[in-house]
Protein backbone atom coordinates (compact mmCIF):
# COMPACT_ATOMS: atom_id res chain seq x y z
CA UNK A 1 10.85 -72.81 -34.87
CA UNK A 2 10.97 -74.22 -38.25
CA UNK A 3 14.22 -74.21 -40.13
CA UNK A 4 13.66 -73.44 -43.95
CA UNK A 5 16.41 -73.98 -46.66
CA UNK A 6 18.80 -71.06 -47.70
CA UNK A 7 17.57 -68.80 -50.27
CA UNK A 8 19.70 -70.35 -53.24
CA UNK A 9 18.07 -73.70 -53.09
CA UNK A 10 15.39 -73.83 -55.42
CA UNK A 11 12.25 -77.07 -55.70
CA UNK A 12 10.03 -76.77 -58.86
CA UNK A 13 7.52 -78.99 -59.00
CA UNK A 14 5.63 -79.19 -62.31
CA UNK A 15 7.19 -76.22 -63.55
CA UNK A 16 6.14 -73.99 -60.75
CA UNK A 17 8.65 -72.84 -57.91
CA UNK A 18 7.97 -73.79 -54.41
CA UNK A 19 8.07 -71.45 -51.83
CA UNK A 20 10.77 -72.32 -49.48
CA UNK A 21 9.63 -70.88 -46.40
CA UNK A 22 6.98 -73.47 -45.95
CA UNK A 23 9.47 -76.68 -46.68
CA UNK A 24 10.94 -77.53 -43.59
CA UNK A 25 14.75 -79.28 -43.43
CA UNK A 26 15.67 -81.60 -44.30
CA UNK A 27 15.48 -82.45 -48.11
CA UNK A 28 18.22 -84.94 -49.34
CA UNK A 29 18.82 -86.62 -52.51
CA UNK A 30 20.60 -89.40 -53.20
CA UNK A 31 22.58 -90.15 -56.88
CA UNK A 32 24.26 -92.90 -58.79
CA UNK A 33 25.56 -95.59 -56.47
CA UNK A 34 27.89 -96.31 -53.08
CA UNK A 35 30.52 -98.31 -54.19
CA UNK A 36 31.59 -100.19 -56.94
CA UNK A 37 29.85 -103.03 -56.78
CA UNK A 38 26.86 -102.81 -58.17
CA UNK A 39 25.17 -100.57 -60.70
CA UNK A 40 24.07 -97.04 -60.13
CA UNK A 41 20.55 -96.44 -58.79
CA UNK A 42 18.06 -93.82 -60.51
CA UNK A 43 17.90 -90.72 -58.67
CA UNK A 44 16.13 -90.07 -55.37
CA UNK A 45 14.64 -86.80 -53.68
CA UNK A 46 12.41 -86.75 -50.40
CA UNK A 47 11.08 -83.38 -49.23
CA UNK A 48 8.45 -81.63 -46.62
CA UNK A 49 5.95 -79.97 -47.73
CA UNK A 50 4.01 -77.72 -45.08
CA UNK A 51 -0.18 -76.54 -45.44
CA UNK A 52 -3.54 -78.27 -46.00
CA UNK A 53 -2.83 -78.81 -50.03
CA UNK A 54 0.31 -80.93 -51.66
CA UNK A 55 2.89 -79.37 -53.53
CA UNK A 56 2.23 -81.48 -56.57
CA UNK A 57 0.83 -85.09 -57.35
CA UNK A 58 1.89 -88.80 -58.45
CA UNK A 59 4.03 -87.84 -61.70
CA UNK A 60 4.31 -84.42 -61.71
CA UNK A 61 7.86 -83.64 -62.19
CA UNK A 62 10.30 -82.27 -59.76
CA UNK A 63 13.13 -80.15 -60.15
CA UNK A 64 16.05 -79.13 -57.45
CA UNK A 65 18.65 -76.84 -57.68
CA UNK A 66 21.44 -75.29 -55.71
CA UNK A 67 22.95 -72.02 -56.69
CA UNK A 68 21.85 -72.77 -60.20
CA UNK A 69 23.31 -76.06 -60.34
CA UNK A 70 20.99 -79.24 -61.00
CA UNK A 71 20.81 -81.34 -57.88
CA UNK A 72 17.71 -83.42 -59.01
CA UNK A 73 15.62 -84.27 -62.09
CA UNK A 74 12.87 -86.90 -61.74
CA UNK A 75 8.89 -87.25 -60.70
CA UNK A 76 7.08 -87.38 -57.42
CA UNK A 77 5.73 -91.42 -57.25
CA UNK A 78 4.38 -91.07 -53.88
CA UNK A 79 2.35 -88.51 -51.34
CA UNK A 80 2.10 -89.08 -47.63
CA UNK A 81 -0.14 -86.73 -46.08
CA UNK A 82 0.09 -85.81 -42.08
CA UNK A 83 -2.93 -85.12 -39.75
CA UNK A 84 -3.13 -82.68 -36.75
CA UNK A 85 -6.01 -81.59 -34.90
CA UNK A 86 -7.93 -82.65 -37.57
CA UNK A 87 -6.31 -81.03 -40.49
CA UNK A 88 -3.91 -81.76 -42.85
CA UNK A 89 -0.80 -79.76 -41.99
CA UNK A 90 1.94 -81.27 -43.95
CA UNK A 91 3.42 -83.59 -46.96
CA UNK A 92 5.80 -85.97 -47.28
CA UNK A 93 6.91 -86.09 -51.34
CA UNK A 94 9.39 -88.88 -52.96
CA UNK A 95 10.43 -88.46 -56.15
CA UNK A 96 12.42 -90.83 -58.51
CA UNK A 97 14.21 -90.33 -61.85
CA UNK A 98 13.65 -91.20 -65.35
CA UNK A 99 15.90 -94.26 -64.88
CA UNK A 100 13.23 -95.73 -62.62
CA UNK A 101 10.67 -96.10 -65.23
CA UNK A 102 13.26 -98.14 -67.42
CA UNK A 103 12.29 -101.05 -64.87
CA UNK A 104 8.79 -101.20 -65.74
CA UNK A 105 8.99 -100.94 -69.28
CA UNK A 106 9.37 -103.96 -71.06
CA UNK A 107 11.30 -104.37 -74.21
CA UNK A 108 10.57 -107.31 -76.95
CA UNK A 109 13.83 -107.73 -78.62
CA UNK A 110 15.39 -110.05 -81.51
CA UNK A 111 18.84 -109.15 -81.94
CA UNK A 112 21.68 -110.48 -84.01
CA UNK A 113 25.09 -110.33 -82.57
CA UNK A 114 26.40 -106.83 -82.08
CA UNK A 115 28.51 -104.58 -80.26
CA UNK A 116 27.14 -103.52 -76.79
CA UNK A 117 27.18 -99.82 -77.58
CA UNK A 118 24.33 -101.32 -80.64
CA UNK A 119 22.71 -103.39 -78.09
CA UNK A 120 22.30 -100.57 -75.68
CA UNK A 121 20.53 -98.13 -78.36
CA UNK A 122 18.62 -100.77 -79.53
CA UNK A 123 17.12 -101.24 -76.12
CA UNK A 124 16.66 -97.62 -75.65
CA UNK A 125 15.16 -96.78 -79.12
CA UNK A 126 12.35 -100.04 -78.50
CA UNK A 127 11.86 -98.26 -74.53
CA UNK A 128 11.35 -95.09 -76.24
CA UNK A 129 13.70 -93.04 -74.49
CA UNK A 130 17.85 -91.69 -75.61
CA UNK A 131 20.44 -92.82 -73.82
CA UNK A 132 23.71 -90.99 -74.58
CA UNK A 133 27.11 -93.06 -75.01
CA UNK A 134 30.56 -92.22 -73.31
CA UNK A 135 33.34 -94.43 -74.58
CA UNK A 136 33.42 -96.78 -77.52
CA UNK A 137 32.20 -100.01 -78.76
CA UNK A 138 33.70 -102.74 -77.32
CA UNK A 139 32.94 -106.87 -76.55
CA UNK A 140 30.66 -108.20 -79.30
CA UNK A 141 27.26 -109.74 -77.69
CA UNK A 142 25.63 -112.84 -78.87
CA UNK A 143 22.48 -113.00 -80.77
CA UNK A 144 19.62 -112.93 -77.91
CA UNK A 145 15.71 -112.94 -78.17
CA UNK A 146 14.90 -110.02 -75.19
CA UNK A 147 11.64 -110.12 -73.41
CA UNK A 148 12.38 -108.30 -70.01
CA UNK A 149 12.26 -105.04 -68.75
CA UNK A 150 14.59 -102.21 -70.89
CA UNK A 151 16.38 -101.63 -67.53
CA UNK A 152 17.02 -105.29 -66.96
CA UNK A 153 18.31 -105.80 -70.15
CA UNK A 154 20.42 -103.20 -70.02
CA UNK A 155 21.88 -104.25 -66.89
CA UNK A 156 22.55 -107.67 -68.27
CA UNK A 157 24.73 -105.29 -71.07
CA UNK A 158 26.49 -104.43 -68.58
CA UNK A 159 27.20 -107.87 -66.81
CA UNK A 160 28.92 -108.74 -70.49
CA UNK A 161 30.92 -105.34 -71.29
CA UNK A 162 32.09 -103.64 -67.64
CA UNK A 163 29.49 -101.00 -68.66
CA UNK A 164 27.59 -98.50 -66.75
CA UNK A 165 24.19 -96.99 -66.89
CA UNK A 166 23.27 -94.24 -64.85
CA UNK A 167 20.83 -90.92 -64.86
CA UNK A 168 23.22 -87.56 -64.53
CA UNK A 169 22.10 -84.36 -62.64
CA UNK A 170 20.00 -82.70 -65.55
CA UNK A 171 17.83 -86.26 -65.96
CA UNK A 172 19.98 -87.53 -69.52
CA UNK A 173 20.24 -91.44 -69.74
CA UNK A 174 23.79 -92.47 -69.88
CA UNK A 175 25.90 -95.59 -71.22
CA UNK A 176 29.25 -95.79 -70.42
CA UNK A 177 31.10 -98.60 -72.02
CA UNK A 178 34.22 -100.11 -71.00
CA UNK A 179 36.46 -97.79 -72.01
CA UNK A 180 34.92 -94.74 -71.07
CA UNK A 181 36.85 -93.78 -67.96
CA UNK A 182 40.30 -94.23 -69.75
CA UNK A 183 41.07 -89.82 -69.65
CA UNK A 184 42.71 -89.09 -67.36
CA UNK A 185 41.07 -87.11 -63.72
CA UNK A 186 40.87 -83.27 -64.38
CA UNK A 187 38.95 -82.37 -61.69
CA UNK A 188 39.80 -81.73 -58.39
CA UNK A 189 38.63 -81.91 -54.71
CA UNK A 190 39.73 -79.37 -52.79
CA UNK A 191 42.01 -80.43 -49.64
CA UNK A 192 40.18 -77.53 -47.75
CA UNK A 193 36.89 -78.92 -48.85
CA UNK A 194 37.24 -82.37 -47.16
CA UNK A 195 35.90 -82.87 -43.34
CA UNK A 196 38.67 -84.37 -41.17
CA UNK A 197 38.19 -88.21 -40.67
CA UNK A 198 38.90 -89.62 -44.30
CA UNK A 199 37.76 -93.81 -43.81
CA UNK A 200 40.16 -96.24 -45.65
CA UNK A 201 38.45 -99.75 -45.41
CA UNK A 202 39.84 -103.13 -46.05
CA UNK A 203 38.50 -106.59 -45.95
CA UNK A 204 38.23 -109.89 -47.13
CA UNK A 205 34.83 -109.17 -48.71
CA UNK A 206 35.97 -108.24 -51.75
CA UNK A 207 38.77 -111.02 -52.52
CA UNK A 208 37.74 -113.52 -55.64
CA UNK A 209 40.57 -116.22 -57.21
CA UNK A 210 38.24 -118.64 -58.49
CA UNK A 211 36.49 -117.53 -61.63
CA UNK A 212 33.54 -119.67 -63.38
CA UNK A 213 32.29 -117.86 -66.40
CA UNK A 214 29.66 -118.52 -69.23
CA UNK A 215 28.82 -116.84 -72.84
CA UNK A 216 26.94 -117.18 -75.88
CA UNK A 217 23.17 -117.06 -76.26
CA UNK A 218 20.77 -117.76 -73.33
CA UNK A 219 19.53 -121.47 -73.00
CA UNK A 220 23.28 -122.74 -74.98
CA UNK A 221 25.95 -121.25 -73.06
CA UNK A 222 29.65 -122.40 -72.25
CA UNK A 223 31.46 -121.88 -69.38
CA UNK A 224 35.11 -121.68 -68.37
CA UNK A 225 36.76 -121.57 -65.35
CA UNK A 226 40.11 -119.56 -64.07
CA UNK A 227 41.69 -119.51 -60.76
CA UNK A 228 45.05 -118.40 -59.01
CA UNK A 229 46.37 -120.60 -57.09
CA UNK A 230 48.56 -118.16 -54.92
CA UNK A 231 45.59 -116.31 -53.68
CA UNK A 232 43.72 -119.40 -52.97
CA UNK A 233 46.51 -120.78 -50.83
CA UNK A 234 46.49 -117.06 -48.99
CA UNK A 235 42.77 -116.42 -48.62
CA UNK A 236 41.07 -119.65 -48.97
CA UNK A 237 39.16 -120.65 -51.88
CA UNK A 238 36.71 -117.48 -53.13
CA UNK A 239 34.56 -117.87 -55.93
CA UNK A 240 31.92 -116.02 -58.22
CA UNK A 241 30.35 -117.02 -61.27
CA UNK A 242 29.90 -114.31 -64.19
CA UNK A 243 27.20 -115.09 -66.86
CA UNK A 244 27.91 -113.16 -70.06
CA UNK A 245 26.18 -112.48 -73.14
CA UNK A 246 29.83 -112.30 -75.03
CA UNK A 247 29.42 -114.22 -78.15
CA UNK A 248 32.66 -115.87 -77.94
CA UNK A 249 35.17 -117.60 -75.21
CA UNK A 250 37.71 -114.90 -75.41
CA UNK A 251 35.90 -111.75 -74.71
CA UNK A 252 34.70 -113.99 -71.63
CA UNK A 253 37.82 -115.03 -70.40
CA UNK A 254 39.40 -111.46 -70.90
CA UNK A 255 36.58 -110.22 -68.48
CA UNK A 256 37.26 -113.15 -65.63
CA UNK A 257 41.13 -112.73 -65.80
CA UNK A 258 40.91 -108.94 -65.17
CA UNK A 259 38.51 -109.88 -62.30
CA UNK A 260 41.28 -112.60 -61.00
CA UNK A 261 44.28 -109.79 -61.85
CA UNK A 262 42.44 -106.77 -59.61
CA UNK A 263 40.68 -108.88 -56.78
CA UNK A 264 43.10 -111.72 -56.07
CA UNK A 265 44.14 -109.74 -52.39
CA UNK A 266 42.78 -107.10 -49.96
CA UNK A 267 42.66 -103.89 -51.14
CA UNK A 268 41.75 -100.52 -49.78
CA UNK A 269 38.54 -98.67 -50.41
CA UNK A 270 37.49 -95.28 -49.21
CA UNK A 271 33.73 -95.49 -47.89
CA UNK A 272 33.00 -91.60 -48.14
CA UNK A 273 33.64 -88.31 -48.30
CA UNK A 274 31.78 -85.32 -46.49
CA UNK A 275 31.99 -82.21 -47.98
CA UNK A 276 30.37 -79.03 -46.20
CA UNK A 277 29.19 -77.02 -49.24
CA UNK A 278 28.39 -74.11 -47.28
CA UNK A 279 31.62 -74.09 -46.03
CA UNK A 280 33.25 -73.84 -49.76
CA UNK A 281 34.44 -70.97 -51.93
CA UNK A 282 32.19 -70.00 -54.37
CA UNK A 283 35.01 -71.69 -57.22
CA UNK A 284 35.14 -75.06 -54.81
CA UNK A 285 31.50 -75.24 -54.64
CA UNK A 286 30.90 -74.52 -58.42
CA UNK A 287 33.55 -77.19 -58.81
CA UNK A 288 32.42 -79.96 -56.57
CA UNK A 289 28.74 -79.59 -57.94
CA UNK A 290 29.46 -80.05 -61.41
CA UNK A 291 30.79 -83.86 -60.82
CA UNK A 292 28.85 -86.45 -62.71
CA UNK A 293 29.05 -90.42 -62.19
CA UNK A 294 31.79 -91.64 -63.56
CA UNK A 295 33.64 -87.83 -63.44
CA UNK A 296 37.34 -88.97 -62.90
CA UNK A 297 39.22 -86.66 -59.42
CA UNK A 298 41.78 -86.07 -57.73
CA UNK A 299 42.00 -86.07 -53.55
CA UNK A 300 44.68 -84.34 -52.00
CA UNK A 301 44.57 -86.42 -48.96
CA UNK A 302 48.12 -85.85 -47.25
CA UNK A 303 47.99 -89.62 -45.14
CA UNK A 304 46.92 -93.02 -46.73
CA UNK A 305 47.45 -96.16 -44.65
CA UNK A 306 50.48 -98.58 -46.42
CA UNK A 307 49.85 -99.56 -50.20
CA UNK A 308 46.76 -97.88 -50.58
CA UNK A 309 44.86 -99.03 -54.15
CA UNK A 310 44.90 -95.16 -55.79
CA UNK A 311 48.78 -94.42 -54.57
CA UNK A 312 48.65 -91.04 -57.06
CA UNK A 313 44.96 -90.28 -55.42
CA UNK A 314 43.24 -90.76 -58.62
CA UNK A 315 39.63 -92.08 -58.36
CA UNK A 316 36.47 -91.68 -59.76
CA UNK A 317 32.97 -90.40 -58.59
CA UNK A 318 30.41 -93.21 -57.99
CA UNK A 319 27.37 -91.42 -57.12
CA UNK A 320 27.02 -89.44 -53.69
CA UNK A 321 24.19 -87.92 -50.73
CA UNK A 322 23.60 -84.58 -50.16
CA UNK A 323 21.36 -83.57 -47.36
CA UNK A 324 20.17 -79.52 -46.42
CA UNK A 325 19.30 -79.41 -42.79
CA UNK A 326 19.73 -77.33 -39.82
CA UNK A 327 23.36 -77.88 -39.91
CA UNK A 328 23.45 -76.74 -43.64
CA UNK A 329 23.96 -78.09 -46.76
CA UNK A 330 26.71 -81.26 -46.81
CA UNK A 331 27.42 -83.78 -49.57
CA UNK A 332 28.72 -87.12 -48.76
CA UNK A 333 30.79 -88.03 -51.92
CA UNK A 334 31.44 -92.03 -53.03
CA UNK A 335 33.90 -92.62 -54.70
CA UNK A 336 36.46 -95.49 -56.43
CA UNK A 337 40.18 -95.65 -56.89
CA UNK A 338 40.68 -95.67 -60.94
CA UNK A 339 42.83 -98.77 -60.89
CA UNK A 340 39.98 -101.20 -60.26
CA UNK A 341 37.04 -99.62 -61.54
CA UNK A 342 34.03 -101.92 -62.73
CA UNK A 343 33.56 -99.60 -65.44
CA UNK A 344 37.50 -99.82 -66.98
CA UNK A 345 37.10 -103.59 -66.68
CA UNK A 346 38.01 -104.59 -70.43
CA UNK A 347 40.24 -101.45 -71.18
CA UNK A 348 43.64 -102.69 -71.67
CA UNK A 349 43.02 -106.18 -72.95
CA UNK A 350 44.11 -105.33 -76.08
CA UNK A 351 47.50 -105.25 -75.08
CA UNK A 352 47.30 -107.63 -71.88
CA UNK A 353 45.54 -110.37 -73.61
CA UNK A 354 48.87 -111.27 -76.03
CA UNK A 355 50.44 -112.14 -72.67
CA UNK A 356 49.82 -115.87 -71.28
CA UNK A 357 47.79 -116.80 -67.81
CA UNK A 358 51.52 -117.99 -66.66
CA UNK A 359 52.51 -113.94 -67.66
CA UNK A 360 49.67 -112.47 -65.23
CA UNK A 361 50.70 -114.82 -62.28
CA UNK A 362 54.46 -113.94 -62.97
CA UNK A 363 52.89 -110.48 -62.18
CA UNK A 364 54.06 -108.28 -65.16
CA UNK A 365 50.53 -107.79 -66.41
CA UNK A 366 49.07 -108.49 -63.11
CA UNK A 367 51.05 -105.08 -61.45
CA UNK A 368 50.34 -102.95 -64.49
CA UNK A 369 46.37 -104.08 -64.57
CA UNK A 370 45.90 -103.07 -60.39
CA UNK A 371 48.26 -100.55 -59.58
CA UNK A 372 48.64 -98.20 -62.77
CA UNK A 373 45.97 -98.73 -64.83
């Protein structure tokens, strides 16, 4: 017997509503990105599709929602059909965001130096699409001649300002510059909400104390490099090199000191969190499904192992799975503790950067920058 998804769950696909009783489980979609590390993807939905005709074709758009909340807003980009007894008896559809096409449009670009937040628009207004800004201006870029992809070039925004771009649930373009995490979490996740075995992860992986990084336009850059000593002796000598487009040496250095100040030692990351939504209150589903990357939240986890990196259990969403199958609908939620989120990279230098190199190993700055920032 086929298992179909609960009534609520709703697929449009150019415009028109799918019957559910002929898409067999399971349907996932996948949003924004699994960890801090990198930056988020565009959207992702894969669905079944059974009878002899496909629910829709390459760029057609596709819509899903759960009790009336967005789950997915992007177009199909590929069709696999399945043969049985000499028919076609079912579909196989992928669908992609809007972010997606950023990568194959290209963008040719002379701009003087500017504030990111002006880069960014620029970029979006010559790709032809709106990208919406949360935060405020902040590192000034260097002049630069682009001739890449929009996406690319907004990612290499990004490398220079600790900014994020991502695709929310209802398909808007987002920038988030440095600063735009700084209010503080208002949502929560509810303690009843959370499947029993919380991961805490910690590893060497993650360590860096040995900083090389360049600025200024492409093809004449500088490059400068920081290290701290103590964390070298501790850990062994870890290095990464960060090319900027920051048109001058101290926006640069302020960006590889606060990588130095919050990745000098170990520090505890959380690799999921499974919610069952059909397990939920109608209030703690409505809740949960209205978090966006880059949403800040609160986890009312009772046990953290020793010195955990978010000791008031503030982080912020990342991105997250959600998959309806026979076993129902569950979301698998990634998330980041506040303190060293890529995002907030540059958002206290304004204060930090009066203090000396000699300050931060001292470990005034240093303990303000990791553990309550």
């Amino acid at each position: 017997m086929v298992t179909t998804f609960p009534w609520q769950v709703s697929v449009h696909v150019a415009g028109v509503a799918l019957d559910t009783s002929i898409i067999p489980v399971p349907l996932e979609v996948t949003h924004g990105r699994s960890s801090g590390g990198t930056q988020p993807d565009a959207p992702v939905c894969s669905f079944l599709f059974d009878g002899p005709e496909p629910p829709g074709q390459e760029g057609d758009e596709v819509t899903v929602a759960d009790w009336g909340s967005p789950r997915f807003y992007g177009r199909i980009v590929s069709v696999e059909a399945f043969e049985f007894g000499g028919q076609i008896v079912r579909w196989q559809v992928r669908a992609v965001g809007g972010q997606a096409r950023l990568g194959v449009t290209p963008v040719l670009l002379t701009r003087p130096a500017e504030s990111d937040v002006a880069r960014v628009q620029a970029i979006a207004t010559a790709a032809g699409v709106i990208i919406n800004v949360a935060g405020t201006p902040g590192v000034t870029l260097a002049a630069d001649a682009i001739d890449r992809s929009a996406l690319a070039a907004l990612h290499q925004v990004c490398e220079s300002s600790a900014g994020l771009i991502w695709q929310s649930r209802d398909g808007a373009l987002w920038y988030g510059a440095a600063d735009h995490r700084e209010p503080e979490p208002v949502a929560v996740v509810p303690a009843g909400a959370i499947l029993d075995g919380v991961k805490w992860r910690r590893d060497l992986d993650a360590i860096v104390n040995h900083v090389t990084v360049k600025w200024g336009p492409e093809g004449a850059q500088t490059q400068n490099t920081h290290r701290d000593d103590a964390s070298i002796t501790r850990w062994g000598l870890r290095h990464v090199d960060i090319t900027t487009l920051c048109a001058d040496q101290v926006n640069a250095d302020q960006l590889a000191l606060m990588v130095l100040a919050r990745r000098k030692n170990p520090f505890w990351t959380m690799p999921g969190i499974v919610l069952p939504m059909d397990a939920m209150t109608a209030v703690d589903r409505e809740s949960v499904q209205s978090l966006e990357v880059g949403t800040g939240v609160l986890l009312p986890i009772g046990l953290q192992p020793d010195r955990t990196p978010a000791p008031v259990a503030a982080w912020t969403v990342e991105g997250w799975q959600e998959q309806w199958d026979e076993s129902g609908h569950t979301l698998v939620l990634a998330v980041t503790d506040r303190a060293r989120s890529s995002a907030a990279g540059l958002r206290t230098w304004e204060t930090a950067a009066l203090g000396t190199w000699a300050d931060w190993a001292a470990g005034s700055w240093l303990d303000q920058l990791v553990e309550v920032a």
